[in-house]
PDB file of N, CA and C in Angstrom:
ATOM      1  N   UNK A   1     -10.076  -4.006 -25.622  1.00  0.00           N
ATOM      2  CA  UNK A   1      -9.954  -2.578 -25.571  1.00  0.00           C
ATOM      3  C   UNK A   1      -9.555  -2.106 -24.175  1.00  0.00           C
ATOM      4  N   UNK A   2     -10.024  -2.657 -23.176  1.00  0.00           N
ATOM      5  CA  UNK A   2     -10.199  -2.231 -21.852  1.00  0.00           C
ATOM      6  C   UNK A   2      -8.420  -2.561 -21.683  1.00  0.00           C
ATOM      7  N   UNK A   3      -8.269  -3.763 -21.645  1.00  0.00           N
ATOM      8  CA  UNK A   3      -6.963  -4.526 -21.824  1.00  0.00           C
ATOM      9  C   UNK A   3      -5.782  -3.357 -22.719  1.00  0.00           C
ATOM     10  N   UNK A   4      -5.944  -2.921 -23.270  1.00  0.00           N
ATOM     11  CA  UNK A   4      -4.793  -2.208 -23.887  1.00  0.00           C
ATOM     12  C   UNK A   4      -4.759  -0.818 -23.332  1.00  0.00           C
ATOM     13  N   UNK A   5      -5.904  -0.548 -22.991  1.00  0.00           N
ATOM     14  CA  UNK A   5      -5.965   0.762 -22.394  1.00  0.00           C
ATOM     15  C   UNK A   5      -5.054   0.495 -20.748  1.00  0.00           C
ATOM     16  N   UNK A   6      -5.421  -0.479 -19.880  1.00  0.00           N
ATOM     17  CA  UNK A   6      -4.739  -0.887 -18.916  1.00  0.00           C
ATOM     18  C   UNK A   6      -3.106  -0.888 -19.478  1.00  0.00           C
ATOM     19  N   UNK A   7      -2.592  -1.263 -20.483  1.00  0.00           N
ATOM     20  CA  UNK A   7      -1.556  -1.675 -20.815  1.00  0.00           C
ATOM     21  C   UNK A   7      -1.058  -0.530 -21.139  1.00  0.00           C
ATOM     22  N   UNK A   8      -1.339   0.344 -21.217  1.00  0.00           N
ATOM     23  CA  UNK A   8      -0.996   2.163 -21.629  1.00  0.00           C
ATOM     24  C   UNK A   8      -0.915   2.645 -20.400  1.00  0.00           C
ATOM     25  N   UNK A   9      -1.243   2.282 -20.049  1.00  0.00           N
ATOM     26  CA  UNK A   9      -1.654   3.237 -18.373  1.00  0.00           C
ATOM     27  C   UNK A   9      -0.850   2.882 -17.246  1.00  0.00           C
ATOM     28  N   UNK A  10      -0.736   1.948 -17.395  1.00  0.00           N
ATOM     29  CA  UNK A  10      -0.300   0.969 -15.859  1.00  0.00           C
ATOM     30  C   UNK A  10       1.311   0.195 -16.922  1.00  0.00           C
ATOM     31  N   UNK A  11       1.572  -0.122 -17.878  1.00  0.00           N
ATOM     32  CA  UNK A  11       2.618  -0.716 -18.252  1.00  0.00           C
ATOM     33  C   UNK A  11       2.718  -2.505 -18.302  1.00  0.00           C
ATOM     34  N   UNK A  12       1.679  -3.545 -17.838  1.00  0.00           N
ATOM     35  CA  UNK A  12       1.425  -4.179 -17.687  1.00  0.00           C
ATOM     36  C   UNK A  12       0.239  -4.639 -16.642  1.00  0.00           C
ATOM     37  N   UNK A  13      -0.709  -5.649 -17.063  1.00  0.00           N
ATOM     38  CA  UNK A  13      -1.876  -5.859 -16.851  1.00  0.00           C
ATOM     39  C   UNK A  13      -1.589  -6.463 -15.455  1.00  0.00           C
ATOM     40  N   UNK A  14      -0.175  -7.227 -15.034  1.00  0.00           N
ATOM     41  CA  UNK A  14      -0.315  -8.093 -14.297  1.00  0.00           C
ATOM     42  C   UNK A  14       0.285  -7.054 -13.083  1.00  0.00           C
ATOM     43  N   UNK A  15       0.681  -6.126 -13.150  1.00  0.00           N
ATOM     44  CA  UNK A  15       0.775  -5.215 -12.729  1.00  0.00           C
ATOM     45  C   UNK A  15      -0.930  -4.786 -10.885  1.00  0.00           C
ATOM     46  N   UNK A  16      -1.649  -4.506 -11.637  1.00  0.00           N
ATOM     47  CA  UNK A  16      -2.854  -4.288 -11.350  1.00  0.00           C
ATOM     48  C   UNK A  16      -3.318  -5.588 -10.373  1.00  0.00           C
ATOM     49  N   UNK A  17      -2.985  -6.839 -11.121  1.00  0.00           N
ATOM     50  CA  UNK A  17      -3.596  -7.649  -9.077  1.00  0.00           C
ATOM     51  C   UNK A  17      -3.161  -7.437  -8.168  1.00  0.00           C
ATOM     52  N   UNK A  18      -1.382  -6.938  -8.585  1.00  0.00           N
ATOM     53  CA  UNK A  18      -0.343  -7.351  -7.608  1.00  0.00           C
ATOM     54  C   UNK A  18      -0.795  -6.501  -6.473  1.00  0.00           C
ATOM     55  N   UNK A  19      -0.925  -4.835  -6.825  1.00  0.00           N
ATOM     56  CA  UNK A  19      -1.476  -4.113  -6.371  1.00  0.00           C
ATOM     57  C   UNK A  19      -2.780  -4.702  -5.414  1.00  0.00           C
ATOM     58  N   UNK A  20      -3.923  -4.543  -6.103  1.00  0.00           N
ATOM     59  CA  UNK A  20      -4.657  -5.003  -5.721  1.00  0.00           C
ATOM     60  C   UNK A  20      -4.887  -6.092  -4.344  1.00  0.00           C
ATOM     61  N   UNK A  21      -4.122  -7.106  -4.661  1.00  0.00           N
ATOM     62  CA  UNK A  21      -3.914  -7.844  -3.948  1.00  0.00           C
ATOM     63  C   UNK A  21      -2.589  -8.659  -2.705  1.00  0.00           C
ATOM     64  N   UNK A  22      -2.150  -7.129  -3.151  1.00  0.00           N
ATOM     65  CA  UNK A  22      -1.241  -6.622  -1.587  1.00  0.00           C
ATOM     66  C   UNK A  22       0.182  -7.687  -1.727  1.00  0.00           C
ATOM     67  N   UNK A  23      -0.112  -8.091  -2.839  1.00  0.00           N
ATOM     68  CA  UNK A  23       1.034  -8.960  -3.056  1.00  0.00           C
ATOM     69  C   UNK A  23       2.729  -7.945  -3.635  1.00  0.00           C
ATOM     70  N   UNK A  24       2.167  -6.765  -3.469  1.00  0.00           N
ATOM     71  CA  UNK A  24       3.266  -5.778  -3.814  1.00  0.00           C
ATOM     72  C   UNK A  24       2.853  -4.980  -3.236  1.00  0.00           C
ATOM     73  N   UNK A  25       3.943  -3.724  -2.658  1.00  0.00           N
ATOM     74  CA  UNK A  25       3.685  -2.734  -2.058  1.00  0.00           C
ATOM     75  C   UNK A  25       3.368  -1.571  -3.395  1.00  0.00           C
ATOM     76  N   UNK A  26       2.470  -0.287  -3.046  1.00  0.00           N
ATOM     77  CA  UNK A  26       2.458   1.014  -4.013  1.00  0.00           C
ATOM     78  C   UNK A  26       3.649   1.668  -3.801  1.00  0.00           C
ATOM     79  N   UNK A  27       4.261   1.274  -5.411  1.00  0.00           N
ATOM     80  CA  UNK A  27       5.602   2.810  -5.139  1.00  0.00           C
ATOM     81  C   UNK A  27       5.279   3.955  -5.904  1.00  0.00           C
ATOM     82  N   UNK A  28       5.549   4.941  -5.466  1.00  0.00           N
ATOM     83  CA  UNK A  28       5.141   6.687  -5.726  1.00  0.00           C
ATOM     84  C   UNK A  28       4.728   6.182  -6.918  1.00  0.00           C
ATOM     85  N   UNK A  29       5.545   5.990  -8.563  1.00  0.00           N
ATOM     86  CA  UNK A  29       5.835   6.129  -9.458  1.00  0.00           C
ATOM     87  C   UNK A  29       3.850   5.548  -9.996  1.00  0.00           C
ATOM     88  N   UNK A  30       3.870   4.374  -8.950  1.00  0.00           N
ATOM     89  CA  UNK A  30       2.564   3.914  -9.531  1.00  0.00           C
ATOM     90  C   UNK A  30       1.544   4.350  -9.218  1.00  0.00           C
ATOM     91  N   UNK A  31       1.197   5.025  -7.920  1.00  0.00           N
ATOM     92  CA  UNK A  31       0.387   5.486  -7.019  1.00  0.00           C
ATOM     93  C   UNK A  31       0.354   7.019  -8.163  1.00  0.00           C
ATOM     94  N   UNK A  32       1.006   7.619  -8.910  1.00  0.00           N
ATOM     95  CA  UNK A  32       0.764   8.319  -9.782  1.00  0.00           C
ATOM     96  C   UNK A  32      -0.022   8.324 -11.236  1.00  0.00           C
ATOM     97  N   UNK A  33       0.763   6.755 -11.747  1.00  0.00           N
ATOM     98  CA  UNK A  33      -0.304   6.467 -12.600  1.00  0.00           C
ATOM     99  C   UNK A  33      -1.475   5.595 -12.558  1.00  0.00           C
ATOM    100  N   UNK A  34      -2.009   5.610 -11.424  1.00  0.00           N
ATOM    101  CA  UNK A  34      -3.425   5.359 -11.189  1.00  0.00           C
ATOM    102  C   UNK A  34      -4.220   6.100 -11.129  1.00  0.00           C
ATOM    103  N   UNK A  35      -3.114   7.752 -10.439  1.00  0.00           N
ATOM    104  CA  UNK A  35      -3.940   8.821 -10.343  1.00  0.00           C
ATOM    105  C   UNK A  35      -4.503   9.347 -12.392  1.00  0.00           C
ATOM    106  N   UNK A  36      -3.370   9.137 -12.789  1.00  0.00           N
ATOM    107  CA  UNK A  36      -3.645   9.408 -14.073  1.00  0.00           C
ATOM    108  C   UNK A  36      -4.380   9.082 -14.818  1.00  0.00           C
ATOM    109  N   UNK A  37      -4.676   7.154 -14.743  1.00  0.00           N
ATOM    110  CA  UNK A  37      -5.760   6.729 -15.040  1.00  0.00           C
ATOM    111  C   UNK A  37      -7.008   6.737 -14.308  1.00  0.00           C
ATOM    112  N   UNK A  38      -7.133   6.853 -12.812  1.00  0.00           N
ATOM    113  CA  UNK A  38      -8.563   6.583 -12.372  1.00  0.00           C
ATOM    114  C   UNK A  38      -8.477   7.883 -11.985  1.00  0.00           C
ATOM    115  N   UNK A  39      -8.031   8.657 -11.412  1.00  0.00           N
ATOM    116  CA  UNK A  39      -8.564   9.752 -10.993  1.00  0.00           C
ATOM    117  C   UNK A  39      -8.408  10.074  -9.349  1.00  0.00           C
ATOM    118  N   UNK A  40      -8.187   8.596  -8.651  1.00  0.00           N
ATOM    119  CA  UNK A  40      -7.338   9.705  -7.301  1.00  0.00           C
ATOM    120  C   UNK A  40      -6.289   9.863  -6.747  1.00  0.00           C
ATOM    121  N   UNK A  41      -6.474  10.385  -5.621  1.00  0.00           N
ATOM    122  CA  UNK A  41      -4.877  11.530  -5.565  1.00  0.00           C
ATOM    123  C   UNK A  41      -3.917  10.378  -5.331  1.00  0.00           C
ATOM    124  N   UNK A  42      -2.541  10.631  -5.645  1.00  0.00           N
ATOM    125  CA  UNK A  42      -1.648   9.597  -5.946  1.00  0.00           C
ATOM    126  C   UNK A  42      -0.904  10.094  -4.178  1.00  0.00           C
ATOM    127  N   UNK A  43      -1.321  11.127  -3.541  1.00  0.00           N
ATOM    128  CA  UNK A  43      -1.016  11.289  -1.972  1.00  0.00           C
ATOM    129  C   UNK A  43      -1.856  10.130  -1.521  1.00  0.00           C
ATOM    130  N   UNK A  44      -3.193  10.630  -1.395  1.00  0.00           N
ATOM    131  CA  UNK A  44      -4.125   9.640  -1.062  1.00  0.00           C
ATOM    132  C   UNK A  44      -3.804   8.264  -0.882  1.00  0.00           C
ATOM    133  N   UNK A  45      -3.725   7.655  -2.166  1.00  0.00           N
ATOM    134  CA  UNK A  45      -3.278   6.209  -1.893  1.00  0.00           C
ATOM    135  C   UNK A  45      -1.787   5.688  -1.694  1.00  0.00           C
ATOM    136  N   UNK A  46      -0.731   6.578  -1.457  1.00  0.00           N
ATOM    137  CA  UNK A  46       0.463   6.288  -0.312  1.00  0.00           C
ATOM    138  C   UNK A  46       0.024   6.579   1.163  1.00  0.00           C
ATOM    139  N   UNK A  47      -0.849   7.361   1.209  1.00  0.00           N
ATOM    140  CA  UNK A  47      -1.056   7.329   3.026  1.00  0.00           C
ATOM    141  C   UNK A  47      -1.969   6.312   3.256  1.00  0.00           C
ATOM    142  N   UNK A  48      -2.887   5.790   2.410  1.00  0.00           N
ATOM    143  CA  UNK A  48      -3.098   4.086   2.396  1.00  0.00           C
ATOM    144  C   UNK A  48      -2.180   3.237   2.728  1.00  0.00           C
ATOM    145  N   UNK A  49      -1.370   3.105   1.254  1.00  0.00           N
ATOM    146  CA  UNK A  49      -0.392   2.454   1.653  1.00  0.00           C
ATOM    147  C   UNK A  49       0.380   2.459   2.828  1.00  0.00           C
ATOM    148  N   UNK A  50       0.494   3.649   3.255  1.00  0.00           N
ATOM    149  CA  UNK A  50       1.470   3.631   4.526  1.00  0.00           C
ATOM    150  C   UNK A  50       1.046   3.353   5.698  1.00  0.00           C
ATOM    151  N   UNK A  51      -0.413   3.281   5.887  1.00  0.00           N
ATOM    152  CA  UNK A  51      -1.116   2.462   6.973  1.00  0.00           C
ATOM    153  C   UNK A  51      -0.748   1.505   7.031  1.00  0.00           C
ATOM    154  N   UNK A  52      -1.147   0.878   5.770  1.00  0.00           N
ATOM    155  CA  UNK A  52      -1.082  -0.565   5.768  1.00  0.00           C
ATOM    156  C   UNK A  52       0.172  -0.932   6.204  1.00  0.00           C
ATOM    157  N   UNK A  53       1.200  -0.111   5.629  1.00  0.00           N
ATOM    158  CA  UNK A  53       2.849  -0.967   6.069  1.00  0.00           C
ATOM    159  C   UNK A  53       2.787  -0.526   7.612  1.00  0.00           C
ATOM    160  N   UNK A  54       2.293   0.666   7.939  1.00  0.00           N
ATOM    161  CA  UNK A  54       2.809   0.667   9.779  1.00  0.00           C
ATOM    162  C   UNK A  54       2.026  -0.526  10.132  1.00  0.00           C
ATOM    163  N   UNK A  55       0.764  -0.741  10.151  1.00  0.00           N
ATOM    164  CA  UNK A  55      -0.002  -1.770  10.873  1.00  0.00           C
ATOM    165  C   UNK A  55       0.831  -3.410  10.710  1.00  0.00           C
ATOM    166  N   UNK A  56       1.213  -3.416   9.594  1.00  0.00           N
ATOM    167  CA  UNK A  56       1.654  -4.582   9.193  1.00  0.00           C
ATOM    168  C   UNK A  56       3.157  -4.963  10.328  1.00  0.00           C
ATOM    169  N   UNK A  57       3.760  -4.093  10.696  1.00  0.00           N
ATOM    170  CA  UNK A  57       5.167  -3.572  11.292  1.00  0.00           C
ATOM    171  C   UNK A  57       4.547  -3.342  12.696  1.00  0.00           C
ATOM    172  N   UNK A  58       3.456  -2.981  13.652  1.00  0.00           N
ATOM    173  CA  UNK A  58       3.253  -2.844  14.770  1.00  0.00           C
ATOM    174  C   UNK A  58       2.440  -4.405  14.990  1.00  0.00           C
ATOM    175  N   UNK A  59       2.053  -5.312  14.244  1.00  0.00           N
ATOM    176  CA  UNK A  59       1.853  -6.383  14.450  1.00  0.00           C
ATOM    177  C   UNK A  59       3.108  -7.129  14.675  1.00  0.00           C
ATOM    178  N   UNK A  60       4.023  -7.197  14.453  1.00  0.00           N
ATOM    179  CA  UNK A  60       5.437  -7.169  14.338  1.00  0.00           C
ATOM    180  C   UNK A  60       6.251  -6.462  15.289  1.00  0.00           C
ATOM    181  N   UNK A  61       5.718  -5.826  16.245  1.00  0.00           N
ATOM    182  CA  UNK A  61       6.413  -5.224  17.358  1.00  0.00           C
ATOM    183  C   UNK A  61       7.419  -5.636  18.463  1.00  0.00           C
ATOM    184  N   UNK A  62       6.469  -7.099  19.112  1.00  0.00           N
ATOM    185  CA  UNK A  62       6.719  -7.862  20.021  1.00  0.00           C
ATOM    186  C   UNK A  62       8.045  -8.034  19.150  1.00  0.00           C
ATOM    187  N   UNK A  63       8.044  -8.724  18.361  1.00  0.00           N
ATOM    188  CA  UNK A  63       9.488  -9.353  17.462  1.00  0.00           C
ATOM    189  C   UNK A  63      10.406  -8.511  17.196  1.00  0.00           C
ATOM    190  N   UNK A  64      10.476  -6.956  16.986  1.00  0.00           N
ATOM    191  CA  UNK A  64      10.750  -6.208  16.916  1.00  0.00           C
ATOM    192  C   UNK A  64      11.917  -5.915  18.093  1.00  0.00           C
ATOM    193  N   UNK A  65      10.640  -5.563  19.039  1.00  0.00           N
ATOM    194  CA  UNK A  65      11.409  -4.852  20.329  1.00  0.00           C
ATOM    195  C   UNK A  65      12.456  -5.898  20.795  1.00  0.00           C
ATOM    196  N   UNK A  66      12.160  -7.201  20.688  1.00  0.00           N
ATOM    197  CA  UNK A  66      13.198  -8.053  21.203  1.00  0.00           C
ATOM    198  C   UNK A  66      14.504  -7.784  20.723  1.00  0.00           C
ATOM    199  N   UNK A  67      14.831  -7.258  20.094  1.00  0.00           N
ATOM    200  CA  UNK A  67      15.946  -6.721  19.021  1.00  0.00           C
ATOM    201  C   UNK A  67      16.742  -5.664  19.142  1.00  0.00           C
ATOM    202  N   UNK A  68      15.828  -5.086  20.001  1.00  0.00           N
ATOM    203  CA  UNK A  68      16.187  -3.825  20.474  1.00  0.00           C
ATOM    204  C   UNK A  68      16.780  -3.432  21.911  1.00  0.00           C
ATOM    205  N   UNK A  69      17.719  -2.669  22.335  1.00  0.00           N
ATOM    206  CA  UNK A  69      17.861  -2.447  24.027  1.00  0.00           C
ATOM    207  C   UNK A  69      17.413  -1.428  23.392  1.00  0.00           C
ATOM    208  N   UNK A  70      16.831  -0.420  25.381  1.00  0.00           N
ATOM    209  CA  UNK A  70      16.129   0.281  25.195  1.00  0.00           C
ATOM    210  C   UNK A  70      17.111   1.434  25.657  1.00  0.00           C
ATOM    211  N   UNK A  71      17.728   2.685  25.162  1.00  0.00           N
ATOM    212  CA  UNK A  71      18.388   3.502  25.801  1.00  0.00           C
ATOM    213  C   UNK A  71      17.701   4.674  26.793  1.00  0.00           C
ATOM    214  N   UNK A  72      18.348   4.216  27.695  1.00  0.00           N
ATOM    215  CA  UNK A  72      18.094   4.998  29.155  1.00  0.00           C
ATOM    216  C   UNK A  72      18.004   6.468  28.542  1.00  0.00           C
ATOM    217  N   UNK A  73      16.801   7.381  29.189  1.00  0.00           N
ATOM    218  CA  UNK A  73      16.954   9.016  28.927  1.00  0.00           C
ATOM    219  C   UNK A  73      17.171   9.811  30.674  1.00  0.00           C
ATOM    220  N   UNK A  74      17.645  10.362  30.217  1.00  0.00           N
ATOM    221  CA  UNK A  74      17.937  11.284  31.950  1.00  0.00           C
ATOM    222  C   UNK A  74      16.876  11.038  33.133  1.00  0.00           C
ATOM    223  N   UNK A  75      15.506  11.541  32.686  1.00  0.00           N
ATOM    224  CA  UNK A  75      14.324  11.185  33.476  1.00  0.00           C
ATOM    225  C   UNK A  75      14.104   9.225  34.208  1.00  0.00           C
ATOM    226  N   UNK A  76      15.181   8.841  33.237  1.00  0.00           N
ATOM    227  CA  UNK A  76      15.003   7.153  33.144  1.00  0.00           C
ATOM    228  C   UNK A  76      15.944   6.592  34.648  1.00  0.00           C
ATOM    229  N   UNK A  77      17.415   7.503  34.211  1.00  0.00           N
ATOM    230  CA  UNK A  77      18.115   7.039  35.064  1.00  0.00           C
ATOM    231  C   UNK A  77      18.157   7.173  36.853  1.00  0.00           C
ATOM    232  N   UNK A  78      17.046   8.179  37.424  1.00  0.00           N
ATOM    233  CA  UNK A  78      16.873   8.374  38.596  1.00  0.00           C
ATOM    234  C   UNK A  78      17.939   7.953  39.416  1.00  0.00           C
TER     235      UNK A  78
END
């Protein structure tokens, strides 16, 4: 029962670890129907989500910036 009700809600069961277990990112579409089925705000858990992806990406910085030149601003060029 629980199982089909998940399967109404969410569109697939396997759906729900992926989530869960960060093995997929939340896109809007789903972060909505969770709100639909559990009850919170489908804002709420994208600004979760979106922690999680900045943190994930400023761990990733060092690697980042190497990639990058840095463009001079007026105050820069003295």
């Amino acid at each position: 029962m629980i199982a089909s009700r998940s399967r109404r809600a969410f569109g697939s069961l396997n759906t729900i670890p992926a989530r869960l277990f960060r093995s997929s990112d939340l896109s809007p579409e789903m972060a909505l129907r969770f709100e639909v089925a559990l009850c919170p705000k489908a804002e709420v858990m994208m600004g979760i989500q979106t922690d999680y992806a900045m943190a994930r990406a400023r761990a990733r910085l060092p690697e980042l910036a190497a990639t990058v030149r840095r463009i001079a601003r007026d105050r820069d060029r003295g």
